[in-house]
Protein backbone atom coordinates (compact mmCIF):
# COMPACT_ATOMS: atom_id res chain seq x y z
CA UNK A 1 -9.34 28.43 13.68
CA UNK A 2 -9.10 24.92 14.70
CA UNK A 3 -6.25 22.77 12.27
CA UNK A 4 -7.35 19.95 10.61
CA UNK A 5 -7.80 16.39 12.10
CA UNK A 6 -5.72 13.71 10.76
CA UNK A 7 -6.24 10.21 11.03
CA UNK A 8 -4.27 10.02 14.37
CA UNK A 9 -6.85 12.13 15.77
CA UNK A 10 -9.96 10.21 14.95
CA UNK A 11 -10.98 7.84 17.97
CA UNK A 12 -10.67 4.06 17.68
CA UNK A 13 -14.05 2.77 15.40
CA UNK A 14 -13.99 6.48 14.54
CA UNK A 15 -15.09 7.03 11.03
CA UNK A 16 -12.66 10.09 9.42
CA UNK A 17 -14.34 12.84 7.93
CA UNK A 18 -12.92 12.10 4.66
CA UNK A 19 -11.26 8.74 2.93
CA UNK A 20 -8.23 7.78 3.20
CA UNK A 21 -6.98 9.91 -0.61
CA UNK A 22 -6.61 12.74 1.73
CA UNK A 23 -4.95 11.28 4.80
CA UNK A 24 -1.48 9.81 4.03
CA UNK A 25 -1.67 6.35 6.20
CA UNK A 26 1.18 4.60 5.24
CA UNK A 27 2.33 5.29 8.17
CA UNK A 28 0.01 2.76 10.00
CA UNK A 29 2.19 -0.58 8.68
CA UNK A 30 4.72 -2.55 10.35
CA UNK A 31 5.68 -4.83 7.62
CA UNK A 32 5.48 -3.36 3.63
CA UNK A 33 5.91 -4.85 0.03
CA UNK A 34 9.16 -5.34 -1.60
CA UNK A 35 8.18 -6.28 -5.51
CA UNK A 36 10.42 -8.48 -7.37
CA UNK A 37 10.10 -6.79 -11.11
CA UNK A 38 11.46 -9.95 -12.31
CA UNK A 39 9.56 -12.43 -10.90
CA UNK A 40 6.51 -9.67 -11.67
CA UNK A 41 3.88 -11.13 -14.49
CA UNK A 42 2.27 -7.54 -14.31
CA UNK A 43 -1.45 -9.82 -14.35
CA UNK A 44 -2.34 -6.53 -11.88
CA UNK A 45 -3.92 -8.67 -8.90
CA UNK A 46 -1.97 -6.80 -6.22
CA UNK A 47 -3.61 -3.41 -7.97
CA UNK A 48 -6.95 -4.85 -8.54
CA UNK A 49 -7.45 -6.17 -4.35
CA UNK A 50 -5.29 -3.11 -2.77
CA UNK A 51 -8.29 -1.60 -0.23
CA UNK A 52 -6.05 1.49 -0.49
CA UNK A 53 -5.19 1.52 -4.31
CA UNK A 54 -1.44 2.21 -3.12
CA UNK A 55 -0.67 -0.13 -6.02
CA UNK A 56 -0.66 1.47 -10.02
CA UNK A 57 0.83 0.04 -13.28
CA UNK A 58 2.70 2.21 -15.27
CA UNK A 59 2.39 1.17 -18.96
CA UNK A 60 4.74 3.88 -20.02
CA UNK A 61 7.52 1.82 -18.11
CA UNK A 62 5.55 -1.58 -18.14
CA UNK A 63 6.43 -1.92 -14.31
CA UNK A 64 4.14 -2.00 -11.16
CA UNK A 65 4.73 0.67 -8.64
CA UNK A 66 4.08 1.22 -4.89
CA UNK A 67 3.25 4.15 -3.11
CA UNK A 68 4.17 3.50 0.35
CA UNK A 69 2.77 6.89 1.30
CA UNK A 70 -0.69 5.02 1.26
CA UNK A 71 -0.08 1.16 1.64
CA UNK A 72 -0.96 0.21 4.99
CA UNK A 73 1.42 -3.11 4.85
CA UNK A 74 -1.73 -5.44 5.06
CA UNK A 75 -0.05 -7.76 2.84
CA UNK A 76 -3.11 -8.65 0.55
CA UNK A 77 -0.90 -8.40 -2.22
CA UNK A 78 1.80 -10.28 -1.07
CA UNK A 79 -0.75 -13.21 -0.12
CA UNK A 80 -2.52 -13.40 -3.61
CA UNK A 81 0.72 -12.68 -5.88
CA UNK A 82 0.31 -15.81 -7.97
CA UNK A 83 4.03 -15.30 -9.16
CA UNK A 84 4.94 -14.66 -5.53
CA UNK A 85 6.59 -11.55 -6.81
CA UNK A 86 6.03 -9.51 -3.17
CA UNK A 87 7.00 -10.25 0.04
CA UNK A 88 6.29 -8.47 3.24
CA UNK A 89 8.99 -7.49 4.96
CA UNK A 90 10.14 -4.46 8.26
CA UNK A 91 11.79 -1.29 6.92
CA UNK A 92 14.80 -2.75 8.32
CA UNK A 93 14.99 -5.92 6.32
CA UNK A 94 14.80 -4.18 3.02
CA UNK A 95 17.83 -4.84 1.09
């Protein structure tokens, strides 16, 4: 029995057997989002133009919420934040 590929095993232009929902590829990024709630307007670009959808609102809490398991840290939502509530930024600058 042969264990399953992950996306480390697929060769470069390689096209994965499945998408990336069952492959957890945050691991991929250098830089990821750090999300000022206050500066956040919650308008839900970030969500709407994540190619990953690593970015959800949650109405229940009326916040925005990351899941770094999946972003890839390719900064689209940083870069069309009209509040300029993200920044991109290494694990080790994090505060």
């Amino acid at each position: 029995m042969s264990k399953e590929k992950t996306w480390k095993d697929v060769s470069i232009a390689g096209v994965p057997s499945k998408s990336s929902i069952g492959f957890l590829t945050g691991d991929w990024k250098t830089y990821m989002p750090i999300h000022d709630s206050e500066k956040c307007i919650r308008c839900l670009v970030c969500a709407m133009l994540c190619p990953e959808g690593a970015i959800h609102f949650r109405p229940e809490h009326n916040r925005v919420e990351f899941n770094l398991n999946f972003c890839k840290g390719c900064g689209i939502c940083a870069n069309e934040c009209p509040a300029k509530a993200i920044v991109m930024k290494m694990p080790e600058e994090e505060e």
